[in-house]
Protein backbone atom coordinates (compact mmCIF):
# COMPACT_ATOMS: atom_id res chain seq x y z
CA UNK A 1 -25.62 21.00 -26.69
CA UNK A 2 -22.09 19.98 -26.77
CA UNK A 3 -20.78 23.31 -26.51
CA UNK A 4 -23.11 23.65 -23.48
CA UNK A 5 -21.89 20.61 -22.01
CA UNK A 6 -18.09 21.32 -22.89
CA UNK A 7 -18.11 25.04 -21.26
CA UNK A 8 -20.36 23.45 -18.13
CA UNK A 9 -17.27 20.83 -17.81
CA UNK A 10 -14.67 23.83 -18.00
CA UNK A 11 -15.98 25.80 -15.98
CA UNK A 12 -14.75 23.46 -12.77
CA UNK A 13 -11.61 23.08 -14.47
CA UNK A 14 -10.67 25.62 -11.28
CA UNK A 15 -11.94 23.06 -8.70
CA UNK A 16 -9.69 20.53 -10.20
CA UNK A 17 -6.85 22.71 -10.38
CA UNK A 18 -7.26 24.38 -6.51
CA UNK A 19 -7.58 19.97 -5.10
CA UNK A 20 -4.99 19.06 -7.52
CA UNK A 21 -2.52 21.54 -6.21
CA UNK A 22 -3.81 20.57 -2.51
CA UNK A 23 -2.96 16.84 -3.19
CA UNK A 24 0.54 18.27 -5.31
CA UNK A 25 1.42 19.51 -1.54
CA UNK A 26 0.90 16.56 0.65
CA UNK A 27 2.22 14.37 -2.35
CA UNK A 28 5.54 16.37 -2.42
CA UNK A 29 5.71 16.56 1.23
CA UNK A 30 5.52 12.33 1.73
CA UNK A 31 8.40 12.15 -1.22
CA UNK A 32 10.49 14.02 0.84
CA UNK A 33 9.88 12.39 4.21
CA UNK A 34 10.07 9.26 2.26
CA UNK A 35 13.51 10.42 1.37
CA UNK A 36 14.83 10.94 4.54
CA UNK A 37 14.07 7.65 5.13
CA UNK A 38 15.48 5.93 2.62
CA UNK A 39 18.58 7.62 4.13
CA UNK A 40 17.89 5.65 7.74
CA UNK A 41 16.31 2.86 6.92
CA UNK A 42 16.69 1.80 2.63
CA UNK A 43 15.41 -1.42 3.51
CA UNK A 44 12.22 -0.32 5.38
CA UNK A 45 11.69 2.33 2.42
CA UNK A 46 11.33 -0.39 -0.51
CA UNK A 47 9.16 -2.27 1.56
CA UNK A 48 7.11 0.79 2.65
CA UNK A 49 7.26 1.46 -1.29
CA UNK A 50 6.56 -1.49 -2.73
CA UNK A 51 3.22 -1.30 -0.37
CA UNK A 52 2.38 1.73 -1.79
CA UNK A 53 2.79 1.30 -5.39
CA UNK A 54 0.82 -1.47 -5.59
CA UNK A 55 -1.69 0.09 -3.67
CA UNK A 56 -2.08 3.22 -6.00
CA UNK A 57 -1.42 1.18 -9.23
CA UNK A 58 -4.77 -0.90 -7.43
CA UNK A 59 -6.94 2.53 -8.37
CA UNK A 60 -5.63 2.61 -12.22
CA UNK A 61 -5.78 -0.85 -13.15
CA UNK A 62 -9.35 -1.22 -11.41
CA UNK A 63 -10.48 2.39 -13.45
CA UNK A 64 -9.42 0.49 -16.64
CA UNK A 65 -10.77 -2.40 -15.59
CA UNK A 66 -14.36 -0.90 -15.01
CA UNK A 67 -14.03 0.87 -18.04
CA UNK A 68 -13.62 -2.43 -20.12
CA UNK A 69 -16.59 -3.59 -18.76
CA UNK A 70 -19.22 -0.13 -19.63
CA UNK A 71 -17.62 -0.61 -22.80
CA UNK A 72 -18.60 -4.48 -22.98
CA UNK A 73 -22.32 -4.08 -21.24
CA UNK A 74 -23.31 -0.93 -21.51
CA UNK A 75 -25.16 1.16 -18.75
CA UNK A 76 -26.52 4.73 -18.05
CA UNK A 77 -23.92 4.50 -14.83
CA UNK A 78 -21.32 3.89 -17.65
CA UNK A 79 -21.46 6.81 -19.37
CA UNK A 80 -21.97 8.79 -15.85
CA UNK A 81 -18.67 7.51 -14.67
CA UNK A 82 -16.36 7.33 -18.29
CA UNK A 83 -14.54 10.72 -17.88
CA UNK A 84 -13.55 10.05 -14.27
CA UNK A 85 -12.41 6.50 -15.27
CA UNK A 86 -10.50 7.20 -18.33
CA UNK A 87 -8.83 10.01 -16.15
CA UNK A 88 -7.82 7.21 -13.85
CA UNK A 89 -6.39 5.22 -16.84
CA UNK A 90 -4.36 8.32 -17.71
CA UNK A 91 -2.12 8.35 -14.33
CA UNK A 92 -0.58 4.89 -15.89
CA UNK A 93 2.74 6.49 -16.94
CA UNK A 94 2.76 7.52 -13.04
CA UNK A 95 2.82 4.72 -12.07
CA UNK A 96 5.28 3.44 -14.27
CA UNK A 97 7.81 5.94 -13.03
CA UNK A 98 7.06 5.43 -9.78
CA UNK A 99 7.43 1.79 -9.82
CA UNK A 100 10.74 1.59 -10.60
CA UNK A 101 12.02 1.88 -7.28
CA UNK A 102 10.88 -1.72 -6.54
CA UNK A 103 12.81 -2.14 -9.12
CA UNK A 104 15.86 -0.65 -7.50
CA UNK A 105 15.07 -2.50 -4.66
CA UNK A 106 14.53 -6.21 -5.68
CA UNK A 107 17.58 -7.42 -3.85
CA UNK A 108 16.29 -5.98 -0.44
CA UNK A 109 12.41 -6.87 -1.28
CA UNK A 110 12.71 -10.69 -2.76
CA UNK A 111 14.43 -13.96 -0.96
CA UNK A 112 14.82 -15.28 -5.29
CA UNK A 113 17.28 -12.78 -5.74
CA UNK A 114 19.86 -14.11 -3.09
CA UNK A 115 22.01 -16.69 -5.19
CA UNK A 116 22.98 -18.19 -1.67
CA UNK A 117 19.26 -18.75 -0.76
CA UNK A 118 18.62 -20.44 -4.13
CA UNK A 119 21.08 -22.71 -4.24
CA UNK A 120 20.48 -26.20 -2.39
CA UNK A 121 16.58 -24.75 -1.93
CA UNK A 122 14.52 -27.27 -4.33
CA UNK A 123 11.97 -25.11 -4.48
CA UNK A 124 13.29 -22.16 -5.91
CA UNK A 125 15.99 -23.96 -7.67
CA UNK A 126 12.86 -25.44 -9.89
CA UNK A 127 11.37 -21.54 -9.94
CA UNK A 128 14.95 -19.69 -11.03
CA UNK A 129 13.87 -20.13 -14.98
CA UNK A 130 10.81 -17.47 -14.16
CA UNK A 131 11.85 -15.74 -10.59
CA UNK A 132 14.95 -14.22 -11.64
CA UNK A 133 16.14 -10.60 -11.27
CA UNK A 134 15.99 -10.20 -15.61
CA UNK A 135 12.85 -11.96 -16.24
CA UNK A 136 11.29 -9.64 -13.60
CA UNK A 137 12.02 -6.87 -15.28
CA UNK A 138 11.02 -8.03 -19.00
CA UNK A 139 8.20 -8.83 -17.36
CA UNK A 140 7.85 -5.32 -15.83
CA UNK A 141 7.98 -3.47 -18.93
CA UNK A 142 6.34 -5.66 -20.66
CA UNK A 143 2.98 -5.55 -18.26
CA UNK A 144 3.41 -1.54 -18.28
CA UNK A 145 3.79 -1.61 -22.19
CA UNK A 146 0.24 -3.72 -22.82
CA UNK A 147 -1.93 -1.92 -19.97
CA UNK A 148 -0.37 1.70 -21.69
CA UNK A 149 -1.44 0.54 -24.94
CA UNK A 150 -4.83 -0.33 -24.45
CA UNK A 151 -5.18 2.25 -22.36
CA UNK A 152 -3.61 4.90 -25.23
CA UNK A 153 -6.27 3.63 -27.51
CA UNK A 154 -9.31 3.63 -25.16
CA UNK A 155 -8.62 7.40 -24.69
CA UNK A 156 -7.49 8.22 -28.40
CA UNK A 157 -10.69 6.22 -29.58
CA UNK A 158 -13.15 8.39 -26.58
CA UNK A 159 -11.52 11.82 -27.73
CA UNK A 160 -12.32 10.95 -31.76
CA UNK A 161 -15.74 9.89 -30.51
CA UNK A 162 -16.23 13.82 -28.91
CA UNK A 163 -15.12 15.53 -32.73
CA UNK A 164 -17.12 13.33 -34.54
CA UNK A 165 -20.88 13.31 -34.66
CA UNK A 166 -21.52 11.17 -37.50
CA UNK A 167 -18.67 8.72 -37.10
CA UNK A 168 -19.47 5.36 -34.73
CA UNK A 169 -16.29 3.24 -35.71
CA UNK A 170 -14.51 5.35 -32.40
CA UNK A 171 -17.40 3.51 -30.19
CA UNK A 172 -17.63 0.36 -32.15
CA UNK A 173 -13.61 -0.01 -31.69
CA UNK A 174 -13.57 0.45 -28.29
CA UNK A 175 -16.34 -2.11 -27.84
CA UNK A 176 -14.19 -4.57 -30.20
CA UNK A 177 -11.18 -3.78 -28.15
CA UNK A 178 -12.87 -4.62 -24.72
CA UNK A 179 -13.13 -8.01 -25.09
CA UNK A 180 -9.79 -9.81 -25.64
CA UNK A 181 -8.34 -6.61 -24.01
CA UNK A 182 -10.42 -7.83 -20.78
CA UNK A 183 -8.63 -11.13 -20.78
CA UNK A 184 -5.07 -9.57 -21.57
CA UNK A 185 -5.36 -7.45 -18.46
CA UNK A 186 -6.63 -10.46 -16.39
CA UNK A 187 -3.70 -12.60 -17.21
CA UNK A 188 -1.09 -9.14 -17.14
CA UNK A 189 -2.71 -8.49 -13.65
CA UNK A 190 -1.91 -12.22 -12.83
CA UNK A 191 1.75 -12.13 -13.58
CA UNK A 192 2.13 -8.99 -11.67
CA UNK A 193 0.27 -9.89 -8.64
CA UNK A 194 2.53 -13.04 -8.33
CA UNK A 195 5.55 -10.88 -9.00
CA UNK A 196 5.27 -8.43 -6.61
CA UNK A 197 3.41 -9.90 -4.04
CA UNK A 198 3.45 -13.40 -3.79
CA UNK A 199 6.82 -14.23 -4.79
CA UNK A 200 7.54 -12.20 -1.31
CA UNK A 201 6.60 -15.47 0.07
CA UNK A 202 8.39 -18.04 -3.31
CA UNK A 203 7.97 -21.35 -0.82
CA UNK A 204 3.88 -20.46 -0.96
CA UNK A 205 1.16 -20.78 -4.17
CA UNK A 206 -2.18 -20.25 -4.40
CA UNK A 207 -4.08 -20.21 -7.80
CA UNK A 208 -6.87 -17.67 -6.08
CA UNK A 209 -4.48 -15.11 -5.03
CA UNK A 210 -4.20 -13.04 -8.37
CA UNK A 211 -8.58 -13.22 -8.50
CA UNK A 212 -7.87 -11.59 -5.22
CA UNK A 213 -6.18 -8.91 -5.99
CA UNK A 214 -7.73 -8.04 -9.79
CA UNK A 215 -11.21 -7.79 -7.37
CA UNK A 216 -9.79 -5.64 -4.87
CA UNK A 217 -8.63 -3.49 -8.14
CA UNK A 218 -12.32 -3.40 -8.91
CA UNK A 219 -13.24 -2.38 -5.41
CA UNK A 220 -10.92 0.05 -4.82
CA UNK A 221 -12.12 1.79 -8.04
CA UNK A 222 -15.65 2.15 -7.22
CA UNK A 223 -15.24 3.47 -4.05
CA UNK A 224 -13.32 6.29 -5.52
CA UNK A 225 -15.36 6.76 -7.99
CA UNK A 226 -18.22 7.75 -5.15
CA UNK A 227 -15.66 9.61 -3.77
CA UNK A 228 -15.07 11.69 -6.79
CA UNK A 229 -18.86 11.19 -8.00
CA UNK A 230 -20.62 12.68 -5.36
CA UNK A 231 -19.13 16.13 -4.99
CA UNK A 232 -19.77 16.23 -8.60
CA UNK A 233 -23.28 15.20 -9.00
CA UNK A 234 -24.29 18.56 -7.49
CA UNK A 235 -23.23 20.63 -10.06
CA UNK A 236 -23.72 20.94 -13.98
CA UNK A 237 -23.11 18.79 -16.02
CA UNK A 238 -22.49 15.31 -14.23
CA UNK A 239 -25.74 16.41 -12.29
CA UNK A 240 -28.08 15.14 -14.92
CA UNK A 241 -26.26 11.94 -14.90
CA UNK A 242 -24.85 11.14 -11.35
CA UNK A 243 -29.20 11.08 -10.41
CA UNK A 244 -29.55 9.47 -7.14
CA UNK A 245 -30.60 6.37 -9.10
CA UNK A 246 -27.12 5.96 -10.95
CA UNK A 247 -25.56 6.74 -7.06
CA UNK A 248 -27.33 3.08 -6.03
CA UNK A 249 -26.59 1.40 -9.00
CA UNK A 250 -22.78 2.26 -8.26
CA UNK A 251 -23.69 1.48 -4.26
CA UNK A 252 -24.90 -1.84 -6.14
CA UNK A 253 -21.55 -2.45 -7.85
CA UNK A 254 -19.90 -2.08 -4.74
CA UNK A 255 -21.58 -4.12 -2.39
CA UNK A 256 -21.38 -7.12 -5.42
CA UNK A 257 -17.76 -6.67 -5.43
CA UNK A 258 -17.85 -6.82 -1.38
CA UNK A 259 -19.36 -10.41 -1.79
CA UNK A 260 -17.17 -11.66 -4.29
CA UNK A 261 -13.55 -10.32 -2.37
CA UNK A 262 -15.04 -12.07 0.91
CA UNK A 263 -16.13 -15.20 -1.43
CA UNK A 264 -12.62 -15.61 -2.72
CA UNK A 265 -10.66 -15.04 0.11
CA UNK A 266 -13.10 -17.49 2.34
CA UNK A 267 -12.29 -19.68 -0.44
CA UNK A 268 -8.52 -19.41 -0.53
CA UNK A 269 -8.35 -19.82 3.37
CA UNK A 270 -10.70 -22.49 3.29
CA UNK A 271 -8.53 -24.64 0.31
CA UNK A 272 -5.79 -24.08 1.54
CA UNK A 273 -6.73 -25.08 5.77
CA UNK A 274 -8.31 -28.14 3.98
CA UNK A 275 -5.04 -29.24 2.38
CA UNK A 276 -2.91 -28.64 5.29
CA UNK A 277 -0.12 -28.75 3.52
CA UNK A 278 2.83 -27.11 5.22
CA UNK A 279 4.21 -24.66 1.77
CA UNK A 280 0.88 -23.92 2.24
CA UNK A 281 -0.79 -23.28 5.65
CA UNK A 282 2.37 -21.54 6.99
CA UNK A 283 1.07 -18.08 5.07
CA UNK A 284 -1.99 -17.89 7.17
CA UNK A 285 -0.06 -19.65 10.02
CA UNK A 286 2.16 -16.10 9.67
CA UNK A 287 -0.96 -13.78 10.01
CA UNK A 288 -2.71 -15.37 12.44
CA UNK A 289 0.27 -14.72 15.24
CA UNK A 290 0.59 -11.93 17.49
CA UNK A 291 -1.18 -8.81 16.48
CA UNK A 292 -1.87 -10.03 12.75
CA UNK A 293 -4.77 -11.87 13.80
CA UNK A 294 -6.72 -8.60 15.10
CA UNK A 295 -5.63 -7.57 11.53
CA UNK A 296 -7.02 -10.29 9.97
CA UNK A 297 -10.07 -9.63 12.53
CA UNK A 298 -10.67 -6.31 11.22
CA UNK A 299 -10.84 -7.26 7.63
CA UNK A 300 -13.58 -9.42 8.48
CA UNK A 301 -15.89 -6.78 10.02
CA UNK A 302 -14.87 -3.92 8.22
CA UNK A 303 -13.80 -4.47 4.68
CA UNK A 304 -16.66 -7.43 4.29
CA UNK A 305 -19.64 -7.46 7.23
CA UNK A 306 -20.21 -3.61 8.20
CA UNK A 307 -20.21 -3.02 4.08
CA UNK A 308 -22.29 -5.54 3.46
CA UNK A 309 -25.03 -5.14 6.24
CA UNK A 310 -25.09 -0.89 5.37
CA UNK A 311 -25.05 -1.80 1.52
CA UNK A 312 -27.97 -4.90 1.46
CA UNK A 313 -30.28 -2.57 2.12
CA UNK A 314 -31.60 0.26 -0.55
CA UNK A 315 -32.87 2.58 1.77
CA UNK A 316 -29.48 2.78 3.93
CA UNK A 317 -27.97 2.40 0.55
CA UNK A 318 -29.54 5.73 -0.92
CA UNK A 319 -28.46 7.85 1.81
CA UNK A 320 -25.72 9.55 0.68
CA UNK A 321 -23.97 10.52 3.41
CA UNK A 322 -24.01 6.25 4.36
CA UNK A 323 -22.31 5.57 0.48
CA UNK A 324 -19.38 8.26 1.01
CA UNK A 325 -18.70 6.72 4.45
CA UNK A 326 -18.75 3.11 3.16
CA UNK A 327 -16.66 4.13 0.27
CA UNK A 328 -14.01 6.04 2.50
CA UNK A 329 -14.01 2.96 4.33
CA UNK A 330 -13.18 0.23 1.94
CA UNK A 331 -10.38 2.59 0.26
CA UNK A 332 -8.75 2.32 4.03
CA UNK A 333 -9.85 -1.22 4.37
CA UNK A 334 -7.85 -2.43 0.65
CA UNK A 335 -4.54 -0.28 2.14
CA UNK A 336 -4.80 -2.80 5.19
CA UNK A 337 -5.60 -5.95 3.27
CA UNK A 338 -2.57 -4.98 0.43
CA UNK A 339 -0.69 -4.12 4.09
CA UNK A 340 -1.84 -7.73 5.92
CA UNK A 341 -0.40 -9.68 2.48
CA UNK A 342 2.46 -7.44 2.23
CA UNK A 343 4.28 -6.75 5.88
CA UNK A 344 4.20 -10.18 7.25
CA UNK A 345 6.25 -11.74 4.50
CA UNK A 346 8.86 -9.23 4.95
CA UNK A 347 9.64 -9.33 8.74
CA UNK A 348 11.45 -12.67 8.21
CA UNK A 349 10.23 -14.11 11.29
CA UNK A 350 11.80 -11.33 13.40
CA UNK A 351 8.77 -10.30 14.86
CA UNK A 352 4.72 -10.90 15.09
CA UNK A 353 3.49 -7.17 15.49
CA UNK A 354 1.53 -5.44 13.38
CA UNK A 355 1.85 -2.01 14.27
CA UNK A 356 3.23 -0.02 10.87
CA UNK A 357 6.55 1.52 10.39
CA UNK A 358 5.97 5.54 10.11
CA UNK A 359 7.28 5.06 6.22
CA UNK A 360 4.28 2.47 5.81
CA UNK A 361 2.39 5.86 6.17
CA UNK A 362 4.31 8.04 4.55
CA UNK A 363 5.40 6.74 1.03
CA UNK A 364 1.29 5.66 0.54
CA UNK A 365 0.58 9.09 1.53
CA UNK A 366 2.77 10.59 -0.78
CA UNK A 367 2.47 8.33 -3.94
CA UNK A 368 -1.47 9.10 -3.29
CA UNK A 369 -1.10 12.83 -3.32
CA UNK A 370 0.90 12.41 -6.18
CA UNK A 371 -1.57 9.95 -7.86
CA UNK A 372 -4.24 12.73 -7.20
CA UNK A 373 -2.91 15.40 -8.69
CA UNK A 374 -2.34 13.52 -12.23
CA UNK A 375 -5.76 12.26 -11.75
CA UNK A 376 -7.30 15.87 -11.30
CA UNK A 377 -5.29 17.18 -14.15
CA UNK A 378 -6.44 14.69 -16.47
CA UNK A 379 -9.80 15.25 -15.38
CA UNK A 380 -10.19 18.95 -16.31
CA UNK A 381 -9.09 18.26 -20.00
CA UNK A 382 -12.09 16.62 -21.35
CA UNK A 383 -16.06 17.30 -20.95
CA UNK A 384 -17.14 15.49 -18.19
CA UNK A 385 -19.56 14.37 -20.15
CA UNK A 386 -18.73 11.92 -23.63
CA UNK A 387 -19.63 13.77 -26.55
CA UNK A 388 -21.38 11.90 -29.50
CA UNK A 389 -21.75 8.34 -27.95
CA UNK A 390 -24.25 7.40 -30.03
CA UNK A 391 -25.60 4.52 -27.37
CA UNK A 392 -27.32 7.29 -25.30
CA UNK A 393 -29.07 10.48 -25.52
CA UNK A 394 -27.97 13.24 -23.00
CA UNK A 395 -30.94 15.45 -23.51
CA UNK A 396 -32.97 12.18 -22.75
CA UNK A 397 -31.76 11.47 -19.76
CA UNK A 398 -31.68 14.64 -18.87
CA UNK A 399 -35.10 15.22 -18.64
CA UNK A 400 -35.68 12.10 -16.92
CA UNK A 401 -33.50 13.51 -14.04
CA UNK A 402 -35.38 16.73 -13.91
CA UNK A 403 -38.91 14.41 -13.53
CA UNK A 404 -36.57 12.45 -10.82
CA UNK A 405 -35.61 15.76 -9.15
């Protein structure tokens, strides 16, 4: 069986290949118009870049972070969904690479790196021992270095699992490892939410910011996953797995993480219009002038209500046609959110419009098609399928998909 399963999985290995190289294409293409305009505009480009990066890095984090949690509870949509997510933990060093042009442009992205805007500011006088140009970057590497080694061993641990019939210590590991490794990436995920995004804005706090962000990681994971999922469930092996039951448990998944971003940002808005406390109030006061408030406006319907009404329901909900569209949306509904937080704090007042520089098009664009084609290669290198798990049979459930069918 695992030889059938292996040669089923490589024989779309020229799929992968033919959308990887599509994605290598646009990817390339955004690098280089992203390049000519860092040569016009530098200080546009980091910002453009710093929206994209954390936008993409979004879709790896949230993979791992899904992953964590099969490994923790279990599931038949676990096991349907590993490969796709461990290949999404693999485009990590990507990222890494790719991030250090926020790096390069601190002094251009952050007010905390101008000495002559710290000094005589009590606020980020008291915040210099943390926001400081060398502590960001320990703190850089360090985040990259914990995230790549759990996710190194998550991988390592999945391929020894797929040689080894007889040996469970690969699965019981990666179960052991889930746990603390959960919390690690919740607080690494904190610290690098408030360093690259909220410390845009060092006068402003809010403790609910990071849960945020680590949810919209979540989101933006599943949706791609139905993205990805869908195509594949029509075709050997994934289609005795991706049944159209697993498709509304991950449908399910989504809509719950829906509820909870719309909880905690209802939340934050709420707290903090409660307080009305001006370090605090003037963020939303920012994004609710000029043409930020349709922004805001759209979020509302279409990242949270239009989701949630299509979603509720488990009839609309196993139409599959109505899950791709949802899922397409809320992958263009987390750019805008990550965009809402993001361009605001970096007009410095000069203007309330929200239409988008062309490089806040651009550099996403390209980082994605970049993202992709890691993503795609990773893919293709492993059954689609995990070999050996001992938690579940695959002839099992294969028959049970046949009686579904």
């Amino acid at each position: 069986m695992n030889d059938e399963l292996q040669r089923q999985s490589e024989a779309l290995a020229s799929q992968f290949d033919t959308k990887g190289r599509r994605a290598l294409v646009v990817g390339v293409a955004g690098i280089v118009l992203a390049g000519v305009g860092y040569t016009t505009d530098a200080d546009h480009f980091f910002q453009s870049w710093l929206i994209g990066f954390t936008y993409w890095l979004s879709l790896t984090l949230g993979c791992l972070m899904i992953l964590f949690i099969h490994n923790l509870a279990g599931g038949r949509w676990g096991f349907a969904l590993r490969r796709l997510l461990e290949a999404g933990t693999r485009t990590l060093p990507l990222m890494f690479v790719l991030g250090l042009p926020v790096l390069a442009g601190m002094h251009s992205l952050y007010e905390w790196t101008h000495a002559e805007h710290v000094v005589g500011d009590e606020f980020l006088e008291h915040k210099a021992p943390y926001l400081n140009s060398t502590f960001f970057i320990i703190r850089y590497f360090a985040c990259f270095l914990l995230w790549g080694g759990m996710v190194a061993l998550l991988n390592r641990w999945s391929g020894q699992q797929d040689e080894s019939a007889d040996d469970t210590s690969p699965t019981r590991r990666m179960q052991i490892l889930s746990g603390p490794g959960i919390v690690l990436f919740v607080l690494l995920c904190t610290i690098a939410s408030v360093d690259w995004l909220m410390s845009l804005e060092p006068h402003w706090f809010s403790t609910i910011f990071s849960a945020i962000y680590i949810i919209g990681q979540a989101l933006m994971a599943w949706a791609f996953m139905v993205l990805v999922a869908v195509p594949l469930s029509r075709q050997k092996p994934l289609n005795a797995l991706l049944t159209n039951e697993r498709l509304r448990d991950i449908g399910t998944f989504m809509l719950g993480f829906v509820m909870l971003w719309a909880y905690t940002s209802f939340s934050q808005l709420l707290i903090i219009w409660a307080g009305n406390l001006p370090e605090e109030i003037t963020w939303y006061y920012t994004r609710l002038q000029g043409s930020w408030v349709y922004v805001g406006y759209g979020l509302i319907g279409f990242h949270f209500a239009v989701p949630f009404l299509l979603m509720v329901s488990s009839r609309i909900k196993a139409r599959v046609q109505v899950l791709i569209s949802v899922a397409l949306g809320l992958m263009l509904m987390r750019f805008l959110d990550l965009y809402w937080i993001t361009a605001p704090a970096l007009q410095h007042g000069e203007s309330h419009s929200a239409m988008p520089h062309w490089l806040d098009l651009v550099v996403p664009v390209g980082i994605g098609g970049i993202w992709l084609y890691v993503f795609f290669g990773q893919l293709k290198k492993r059954s689609l399928v995990p070999l050996n798990d001992p938690r579940f049979d695959f002839e099992a459930l294969a028959a049970e998909a046949h009686e579904e069918h």
